[in-house]
Protein backbone atom coordinates (compact mmCIF):
# COMPACT_ATOMS: atom_id res chain seq x y z
CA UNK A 1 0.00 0.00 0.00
CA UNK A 2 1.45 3.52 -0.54
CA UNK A 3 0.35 5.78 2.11
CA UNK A 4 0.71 9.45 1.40
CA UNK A 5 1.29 11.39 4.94
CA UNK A 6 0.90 15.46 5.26
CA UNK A 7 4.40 15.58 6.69
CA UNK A 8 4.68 19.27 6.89
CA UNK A 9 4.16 20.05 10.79
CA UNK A 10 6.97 17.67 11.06
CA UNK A 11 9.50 20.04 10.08
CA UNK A 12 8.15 22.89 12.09
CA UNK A 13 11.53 24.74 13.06
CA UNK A 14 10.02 25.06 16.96
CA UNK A 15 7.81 21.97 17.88
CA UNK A 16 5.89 21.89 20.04
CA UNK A 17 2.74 19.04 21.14
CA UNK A 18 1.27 18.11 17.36
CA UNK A 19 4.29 18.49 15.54
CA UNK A 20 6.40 17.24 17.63
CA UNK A 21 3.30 14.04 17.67
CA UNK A 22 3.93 14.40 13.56
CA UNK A 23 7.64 13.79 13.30
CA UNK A 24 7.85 10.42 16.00
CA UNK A 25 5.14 9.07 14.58
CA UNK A 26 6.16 9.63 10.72
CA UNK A 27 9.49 8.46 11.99
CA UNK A 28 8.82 5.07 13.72
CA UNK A 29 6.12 4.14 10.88
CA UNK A 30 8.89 4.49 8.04
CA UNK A 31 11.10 2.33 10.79
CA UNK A 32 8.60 0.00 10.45
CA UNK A 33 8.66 -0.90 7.28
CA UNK A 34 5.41 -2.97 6.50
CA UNK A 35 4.68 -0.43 3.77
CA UNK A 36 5.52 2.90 1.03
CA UNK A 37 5.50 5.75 1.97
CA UNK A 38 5.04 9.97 0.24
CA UNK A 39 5.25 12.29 2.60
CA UNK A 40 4.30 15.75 1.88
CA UNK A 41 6.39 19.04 2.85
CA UNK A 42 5.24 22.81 1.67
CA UNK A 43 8.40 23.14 2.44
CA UNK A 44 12.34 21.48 2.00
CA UNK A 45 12.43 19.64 5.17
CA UNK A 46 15.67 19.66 6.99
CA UNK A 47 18.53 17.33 6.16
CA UNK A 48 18.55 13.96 7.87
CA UNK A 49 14.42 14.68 9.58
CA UNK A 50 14.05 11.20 9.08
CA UNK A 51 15.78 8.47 8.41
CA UNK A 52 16.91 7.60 4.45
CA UNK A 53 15.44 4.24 3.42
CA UNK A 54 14.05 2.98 -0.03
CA UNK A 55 10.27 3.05 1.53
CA UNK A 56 9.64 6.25 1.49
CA UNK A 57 10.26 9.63 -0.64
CA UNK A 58 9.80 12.90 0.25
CA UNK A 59 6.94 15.31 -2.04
CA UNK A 60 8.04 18.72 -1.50
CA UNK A 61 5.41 20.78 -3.08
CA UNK A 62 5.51 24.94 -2.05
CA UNK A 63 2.46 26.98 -2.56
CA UNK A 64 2.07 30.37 -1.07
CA UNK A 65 -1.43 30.17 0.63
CA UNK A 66 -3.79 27.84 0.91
CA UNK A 67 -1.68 25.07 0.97
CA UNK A 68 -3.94 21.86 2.37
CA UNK A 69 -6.57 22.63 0.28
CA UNK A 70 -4.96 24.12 -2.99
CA UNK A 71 -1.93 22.48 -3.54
CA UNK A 72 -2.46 19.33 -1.56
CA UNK A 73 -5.97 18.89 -3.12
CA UNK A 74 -3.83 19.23 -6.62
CA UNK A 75 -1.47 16.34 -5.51
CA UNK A 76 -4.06 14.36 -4.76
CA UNK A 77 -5.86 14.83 -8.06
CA UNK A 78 -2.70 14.83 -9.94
CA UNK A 79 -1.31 11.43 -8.38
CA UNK A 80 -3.15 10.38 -5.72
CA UNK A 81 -1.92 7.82 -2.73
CA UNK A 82 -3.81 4.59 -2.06
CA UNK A 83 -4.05 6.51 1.36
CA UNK A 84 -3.99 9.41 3.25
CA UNK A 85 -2.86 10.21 6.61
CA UNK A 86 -2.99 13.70 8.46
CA UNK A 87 -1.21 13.32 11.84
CA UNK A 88 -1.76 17.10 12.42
CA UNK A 89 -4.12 19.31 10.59
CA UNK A 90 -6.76 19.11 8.12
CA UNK A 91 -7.71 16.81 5.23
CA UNK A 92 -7.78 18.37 1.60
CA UNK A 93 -10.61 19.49 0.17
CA UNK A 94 -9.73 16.54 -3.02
CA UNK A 95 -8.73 13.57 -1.10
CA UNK A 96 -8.47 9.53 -1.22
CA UNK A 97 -9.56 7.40 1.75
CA UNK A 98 -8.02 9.41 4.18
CA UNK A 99 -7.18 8.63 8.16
CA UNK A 100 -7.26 11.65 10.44
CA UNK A 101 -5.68 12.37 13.80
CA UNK A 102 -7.75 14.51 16.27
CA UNK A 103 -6.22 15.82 18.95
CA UNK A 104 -8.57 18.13 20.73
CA UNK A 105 -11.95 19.89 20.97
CA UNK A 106 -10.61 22.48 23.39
CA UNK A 107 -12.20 25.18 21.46
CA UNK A 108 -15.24 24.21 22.22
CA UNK A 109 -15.29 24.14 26.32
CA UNK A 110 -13.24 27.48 26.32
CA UNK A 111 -14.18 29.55 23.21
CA UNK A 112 -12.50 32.68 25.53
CA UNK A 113 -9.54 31.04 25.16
CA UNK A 114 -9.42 31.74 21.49
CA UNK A 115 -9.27 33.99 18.75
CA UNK A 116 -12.74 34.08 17.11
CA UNK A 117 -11.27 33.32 13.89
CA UNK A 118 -8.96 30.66 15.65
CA UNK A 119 -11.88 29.24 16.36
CA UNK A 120 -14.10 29.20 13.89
CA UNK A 121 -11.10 27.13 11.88
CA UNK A 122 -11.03 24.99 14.26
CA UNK A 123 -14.78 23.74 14.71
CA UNK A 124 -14.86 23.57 10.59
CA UNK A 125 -11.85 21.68 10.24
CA UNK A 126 -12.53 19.70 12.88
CA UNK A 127 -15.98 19.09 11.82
CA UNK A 128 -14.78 18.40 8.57
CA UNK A 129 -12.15 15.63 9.71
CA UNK A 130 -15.05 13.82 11.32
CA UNK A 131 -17.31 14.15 8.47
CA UNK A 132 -14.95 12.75 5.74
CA UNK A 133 -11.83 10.57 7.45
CA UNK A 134 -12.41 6.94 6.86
CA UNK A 135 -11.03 6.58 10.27
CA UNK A 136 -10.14 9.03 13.06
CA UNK A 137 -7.39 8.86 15.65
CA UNK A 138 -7.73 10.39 18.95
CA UNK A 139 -5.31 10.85 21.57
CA UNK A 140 -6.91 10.04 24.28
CA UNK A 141 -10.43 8.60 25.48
CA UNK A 142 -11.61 11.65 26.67
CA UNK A 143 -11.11 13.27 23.12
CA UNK A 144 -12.84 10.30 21.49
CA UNK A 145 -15.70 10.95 23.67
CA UNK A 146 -15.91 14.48 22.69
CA UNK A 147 -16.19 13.48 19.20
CA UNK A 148 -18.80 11.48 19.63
CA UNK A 149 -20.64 13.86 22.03
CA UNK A 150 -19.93 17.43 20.40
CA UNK A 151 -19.76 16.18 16.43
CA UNK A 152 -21.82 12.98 16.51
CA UNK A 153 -19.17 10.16 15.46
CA UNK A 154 -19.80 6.66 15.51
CA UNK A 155 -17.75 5.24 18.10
CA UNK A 156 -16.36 2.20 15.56
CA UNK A 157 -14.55 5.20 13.55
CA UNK A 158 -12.90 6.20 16.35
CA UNK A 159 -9.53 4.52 17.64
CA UNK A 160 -7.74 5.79 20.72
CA UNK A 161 -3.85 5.44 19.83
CA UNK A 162 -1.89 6.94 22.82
CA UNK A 163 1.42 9.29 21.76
CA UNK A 164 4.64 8.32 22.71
CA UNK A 165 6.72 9.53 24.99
CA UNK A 166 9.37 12.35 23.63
CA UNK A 167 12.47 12.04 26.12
CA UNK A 168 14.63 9.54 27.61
CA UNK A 169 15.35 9.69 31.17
CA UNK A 170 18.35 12.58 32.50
CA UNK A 171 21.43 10.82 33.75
CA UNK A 172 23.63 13.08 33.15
CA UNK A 173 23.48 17.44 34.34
CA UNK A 174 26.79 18.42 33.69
CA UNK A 175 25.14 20.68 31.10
CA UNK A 176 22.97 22.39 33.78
CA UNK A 177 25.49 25.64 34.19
CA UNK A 178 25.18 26.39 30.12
CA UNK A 179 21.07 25.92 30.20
CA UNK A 180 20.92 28.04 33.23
CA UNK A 181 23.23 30.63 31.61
CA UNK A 182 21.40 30.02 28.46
CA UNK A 183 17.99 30.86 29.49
CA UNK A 184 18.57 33.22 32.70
CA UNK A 185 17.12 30.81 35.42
CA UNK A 186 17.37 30.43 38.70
CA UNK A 187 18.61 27.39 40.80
CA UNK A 188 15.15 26.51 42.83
CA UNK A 189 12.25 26.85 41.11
CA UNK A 190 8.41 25.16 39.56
CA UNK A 191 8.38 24.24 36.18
CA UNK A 192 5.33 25.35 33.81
CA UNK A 193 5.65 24.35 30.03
CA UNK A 194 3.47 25.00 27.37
CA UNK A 195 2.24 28.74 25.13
CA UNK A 196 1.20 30.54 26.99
CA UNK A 197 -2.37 31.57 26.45
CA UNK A 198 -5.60 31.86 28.59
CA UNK A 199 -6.79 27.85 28.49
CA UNK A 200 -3.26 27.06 30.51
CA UNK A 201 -4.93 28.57 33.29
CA UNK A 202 -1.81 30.46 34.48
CA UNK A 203 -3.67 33.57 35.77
CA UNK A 204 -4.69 31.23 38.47
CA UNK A 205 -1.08 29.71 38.82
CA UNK A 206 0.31 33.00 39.36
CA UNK A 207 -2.37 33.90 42.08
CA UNK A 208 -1.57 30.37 43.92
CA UNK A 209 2.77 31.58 43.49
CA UNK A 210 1.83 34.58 45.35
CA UNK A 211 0.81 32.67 48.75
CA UNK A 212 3.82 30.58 48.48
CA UNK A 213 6.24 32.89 47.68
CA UNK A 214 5.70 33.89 51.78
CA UNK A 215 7.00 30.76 53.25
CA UNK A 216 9.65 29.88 49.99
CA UNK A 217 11.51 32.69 49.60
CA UNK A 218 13.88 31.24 47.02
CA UNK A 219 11.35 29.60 45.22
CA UNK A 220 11.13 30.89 41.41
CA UNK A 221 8.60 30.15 38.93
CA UNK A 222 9.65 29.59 35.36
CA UNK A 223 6.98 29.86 32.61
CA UNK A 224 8.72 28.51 29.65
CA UNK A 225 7.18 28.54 26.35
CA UNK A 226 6.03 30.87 23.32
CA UNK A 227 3.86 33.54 23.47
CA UNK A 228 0.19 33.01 23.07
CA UNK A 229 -3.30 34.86 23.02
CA UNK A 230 -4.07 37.30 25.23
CA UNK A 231 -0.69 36.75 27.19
CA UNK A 232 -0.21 40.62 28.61
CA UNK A 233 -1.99 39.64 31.47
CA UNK A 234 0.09 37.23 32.42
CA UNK A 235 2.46 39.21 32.05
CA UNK A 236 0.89 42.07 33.64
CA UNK A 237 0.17 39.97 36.94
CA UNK A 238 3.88 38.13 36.84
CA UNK A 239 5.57 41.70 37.69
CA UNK A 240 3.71 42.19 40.79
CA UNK A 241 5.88 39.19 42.02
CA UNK A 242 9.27 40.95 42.17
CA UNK A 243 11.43 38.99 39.88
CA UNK A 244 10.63 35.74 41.19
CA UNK A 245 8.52 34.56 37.93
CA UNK A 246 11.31 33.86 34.92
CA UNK A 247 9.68 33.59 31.07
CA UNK A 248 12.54 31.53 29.32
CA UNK A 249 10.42 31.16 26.08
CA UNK A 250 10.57 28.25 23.58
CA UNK A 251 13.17 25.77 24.99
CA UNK A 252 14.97 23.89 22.53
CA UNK A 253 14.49 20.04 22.28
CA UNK A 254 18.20 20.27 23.34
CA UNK A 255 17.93 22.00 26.43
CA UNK A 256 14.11 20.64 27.52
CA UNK A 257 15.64 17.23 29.40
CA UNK A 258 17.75 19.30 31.91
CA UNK A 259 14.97 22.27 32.68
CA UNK A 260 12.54 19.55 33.38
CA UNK A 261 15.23 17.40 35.41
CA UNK A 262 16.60 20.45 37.44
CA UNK A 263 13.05 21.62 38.71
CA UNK A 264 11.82 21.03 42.19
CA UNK A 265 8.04 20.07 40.59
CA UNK A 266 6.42 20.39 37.60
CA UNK A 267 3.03 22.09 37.45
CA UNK A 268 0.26 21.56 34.91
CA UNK A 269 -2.87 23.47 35.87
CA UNK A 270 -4.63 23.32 32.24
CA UNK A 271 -8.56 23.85 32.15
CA UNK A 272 -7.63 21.47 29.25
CA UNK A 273 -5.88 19.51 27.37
CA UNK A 274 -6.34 16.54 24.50
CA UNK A 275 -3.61 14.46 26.00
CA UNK A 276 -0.90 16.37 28.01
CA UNK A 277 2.40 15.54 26.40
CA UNK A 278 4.50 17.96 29.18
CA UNK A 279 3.48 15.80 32.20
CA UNK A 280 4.90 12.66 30.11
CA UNK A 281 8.22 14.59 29.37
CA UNK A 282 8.45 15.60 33.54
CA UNK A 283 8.35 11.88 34.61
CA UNK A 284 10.40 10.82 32.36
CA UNK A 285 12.98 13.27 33.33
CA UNK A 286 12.45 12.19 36.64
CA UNK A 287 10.69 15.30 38.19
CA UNK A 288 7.36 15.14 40.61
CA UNK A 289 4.20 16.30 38.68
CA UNK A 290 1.06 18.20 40.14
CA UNK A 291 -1.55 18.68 37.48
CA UNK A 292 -5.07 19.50 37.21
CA UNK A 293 -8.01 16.75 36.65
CA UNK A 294 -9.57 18.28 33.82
CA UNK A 295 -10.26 16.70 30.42
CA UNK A 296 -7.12 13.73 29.16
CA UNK A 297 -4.67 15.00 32.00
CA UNK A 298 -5.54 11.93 34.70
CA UNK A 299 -6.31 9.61 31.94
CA UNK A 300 -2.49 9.74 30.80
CA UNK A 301 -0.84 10.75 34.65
CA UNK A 302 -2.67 7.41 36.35
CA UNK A 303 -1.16 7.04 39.67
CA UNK A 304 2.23 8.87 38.69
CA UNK A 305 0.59 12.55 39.31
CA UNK A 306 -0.96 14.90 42.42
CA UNK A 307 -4.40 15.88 41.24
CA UNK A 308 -6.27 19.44 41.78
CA UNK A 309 -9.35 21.02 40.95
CA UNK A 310 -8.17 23.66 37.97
CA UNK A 311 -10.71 26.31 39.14
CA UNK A 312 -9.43 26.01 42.55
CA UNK A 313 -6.19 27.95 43.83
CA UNK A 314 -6.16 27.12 47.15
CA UNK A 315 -6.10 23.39 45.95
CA UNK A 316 -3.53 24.28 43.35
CA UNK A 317 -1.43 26.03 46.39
CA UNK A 318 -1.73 23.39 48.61
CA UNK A 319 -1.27 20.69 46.10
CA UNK A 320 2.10 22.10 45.15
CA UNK A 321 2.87 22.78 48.88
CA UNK A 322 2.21 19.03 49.86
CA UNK A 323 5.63 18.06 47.39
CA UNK A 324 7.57 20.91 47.93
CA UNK A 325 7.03 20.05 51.57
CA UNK A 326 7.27 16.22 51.87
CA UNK A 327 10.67 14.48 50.39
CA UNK A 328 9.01 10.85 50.22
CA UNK A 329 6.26 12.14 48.33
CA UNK A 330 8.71 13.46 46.01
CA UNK A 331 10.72 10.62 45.96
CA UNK A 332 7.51 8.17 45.47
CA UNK A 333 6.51 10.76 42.21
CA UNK A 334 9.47 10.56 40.23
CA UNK A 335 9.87 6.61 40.90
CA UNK A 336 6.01 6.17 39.77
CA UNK A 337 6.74 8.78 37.07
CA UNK A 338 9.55 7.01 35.64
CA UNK A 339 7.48 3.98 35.23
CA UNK A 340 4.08 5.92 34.17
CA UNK A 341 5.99 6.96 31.23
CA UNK A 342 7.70 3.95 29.58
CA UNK A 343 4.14 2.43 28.79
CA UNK A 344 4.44 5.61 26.43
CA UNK A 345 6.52 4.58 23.55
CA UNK A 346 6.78 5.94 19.97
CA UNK A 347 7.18 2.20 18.22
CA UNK A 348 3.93 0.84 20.03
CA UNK A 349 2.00 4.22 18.83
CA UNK A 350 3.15 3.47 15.23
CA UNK A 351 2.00 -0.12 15.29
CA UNK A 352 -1.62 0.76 16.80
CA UNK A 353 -1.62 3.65 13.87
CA UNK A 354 -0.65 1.07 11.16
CA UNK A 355 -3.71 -1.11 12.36
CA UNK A 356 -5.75 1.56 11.50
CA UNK A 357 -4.24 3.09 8.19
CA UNK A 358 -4.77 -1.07 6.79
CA UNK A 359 -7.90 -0.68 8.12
CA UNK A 360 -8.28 2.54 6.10
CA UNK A 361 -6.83 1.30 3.27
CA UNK A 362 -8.72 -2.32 3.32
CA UNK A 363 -5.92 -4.43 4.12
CA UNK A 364 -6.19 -5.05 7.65
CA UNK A 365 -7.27 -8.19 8.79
């Protein structure tokens, strides 16, 4: 079967949650070798992105605007695959039987939390997905039930295909003085990672650092990531704090295994989130996690995690208090971590997806 995969997240410059998803997922499935392979860049991907082999070839195909549903829809037209596969956007307007990956309906609980425009895109495309894909992959159960609540999908279109698992486990921090210097961060500090826009919930993070700041008083708080929507606030509430809140921006793939390692917890307070790849990345770098319940987040932390109500600060506060506070707790986190996040591996993730491209494509048995 040739299967034709939208590659061009994959070679996003600064990846973050889907395209990093795109490019170990594309990867392991060419390592896999059961079929071929055209992947699709608007774009020259970087030398060496993935791995040469003689099952796959690379389609690079530029096109100024418009790109999915112009000049993809073209490819398909001109020389179509036997199948499709969009690991991170939206299916072309002119497609074959085509497998989809959804990976959220966030836009739909928290509308505020999005540009109207944003959003509008979003409930389309994502409507459109569902409509069309021969089969859909979600992320999680809790965005599979979404689809079939909010858009209406049969359930036996739906397969939930967990990501992997983007970082080995930190052994070694002799490079801890260069990230530090790198960056500008302090020594003691709580980790946040992800853009920074309202449906993070770090208004509410900030107002739970304030309290502790009191009894901590060389506790930092880093906020690492890019800039999102509506961020001045944060911003805005952050200087009230005296210097004790650090915004490192995007961290390179690099430098990500040492600012998770070197942190005394890692907070995820998300009103939502389709899986929750950061809390993955913190156990496996061996760091205690506190994150909220809400949406995919205890479906992929199990037993590995604290929990806390997202609306609530004082449970946020105390929460974070409870392993700053108590070294066995710690301790017990980072061993349960460590575990929770080998059952999170790239090769099984591309064998559960190539179940369901065959399935797609009518050779799966």
């Amino acid at each position: 079967m040739l299967v034709g995969i939208d590659a061009s997240r994959a070679s996003s410059p600064q990846r973050t949650g889907t395209e990093n998803y795109s490019l170990h997922l594309i990867g392991h499935l060419l390592a896999l070798n059961d079929h071929r392979y055209r992947l699709y860049f608007n774009a020259a991907p970087p030398p060496g992105l993935f791995l040469q082999s003689d099952n796959w070839e690379a389609r690079v195909i530029p096109f100024p605007r418009l790109w999915t549903h112009l000049r993809l829809s073209w490819e398909m037209v001109r020389c179509d695959p036997d199948l499709l596969f969009v690991p991170a956007h939206v299916i072309p307007l002119i497609h074959p039987r085509s497998v989809v990956t959804v990976h959220d309906l966030g836009y739909i609980y928290y509308p505020q939390a999005h540009r109207p425009f944003d959003r509008l895109y979003l409930d389309l495309s994502t409507r459109f997905n569902a409509s069309v894909a021969s089969q859909i992959i979600a992320d999680s159960e809790a965005t599979k039930n979404d689809l079939v609540q909010k858009y209406g999908v049969p359930e036996e279109r739906i397969r939930v295909v967990y990501p992997g698992c983007n970082l080995e486990p930190v052994i070694d921090e002799t490079g801890w003085e260069r990230v530090k210097e790198r960056y500008h961060l302090p020594d003691n500090y709580i980790l946040h990672l992800g853009t920074l826009h309202p449906r993070k919930n770090i208004l509410r993070l900030l107002e739970a650092f304030q309290s502790l700041v009191r009894d901590y008083p060389d506790l930092h708080l880093v906020l690492a990531g890019k800039k999102g929507w509506l961020y001045e606030e944060i911003l805005y509430k952050a200087e009230g704090l005296g210097g004790r809140v650090h915004f490192p921006g995007y961290i390179a793939s690099q430098d990500l295994p040492l600012l998770l390692r070197r942190a005394r917890l890692f907070i995820l307070p998300s009103l939502y989130e389709g899986f929750g790849f950061p809390i993955l990345e913190a156990m496996a770098a061996g760091t205690p996690v506190v994150c909220s319940n809400a949406s995919a987040l205890p479906e992929v932390a199990g037993d590995a995690a604290l929990l806390f109500d997202p609306h609530d600060v004082e449970a946020m506060r105390e929460t974070t208090r409870r392993v700053l506070d108590d070294e066995a707790l710690r301790a017990e986190l980072v061993e349960r971590g460590l575990e929770r996040a080998k059952i999170f591996s790239w090769e099984r993730c591309a064998r559960e997806t190539l179940s369901v491209l065959e399935k797609a494509g009518g050779s799966y048995e």
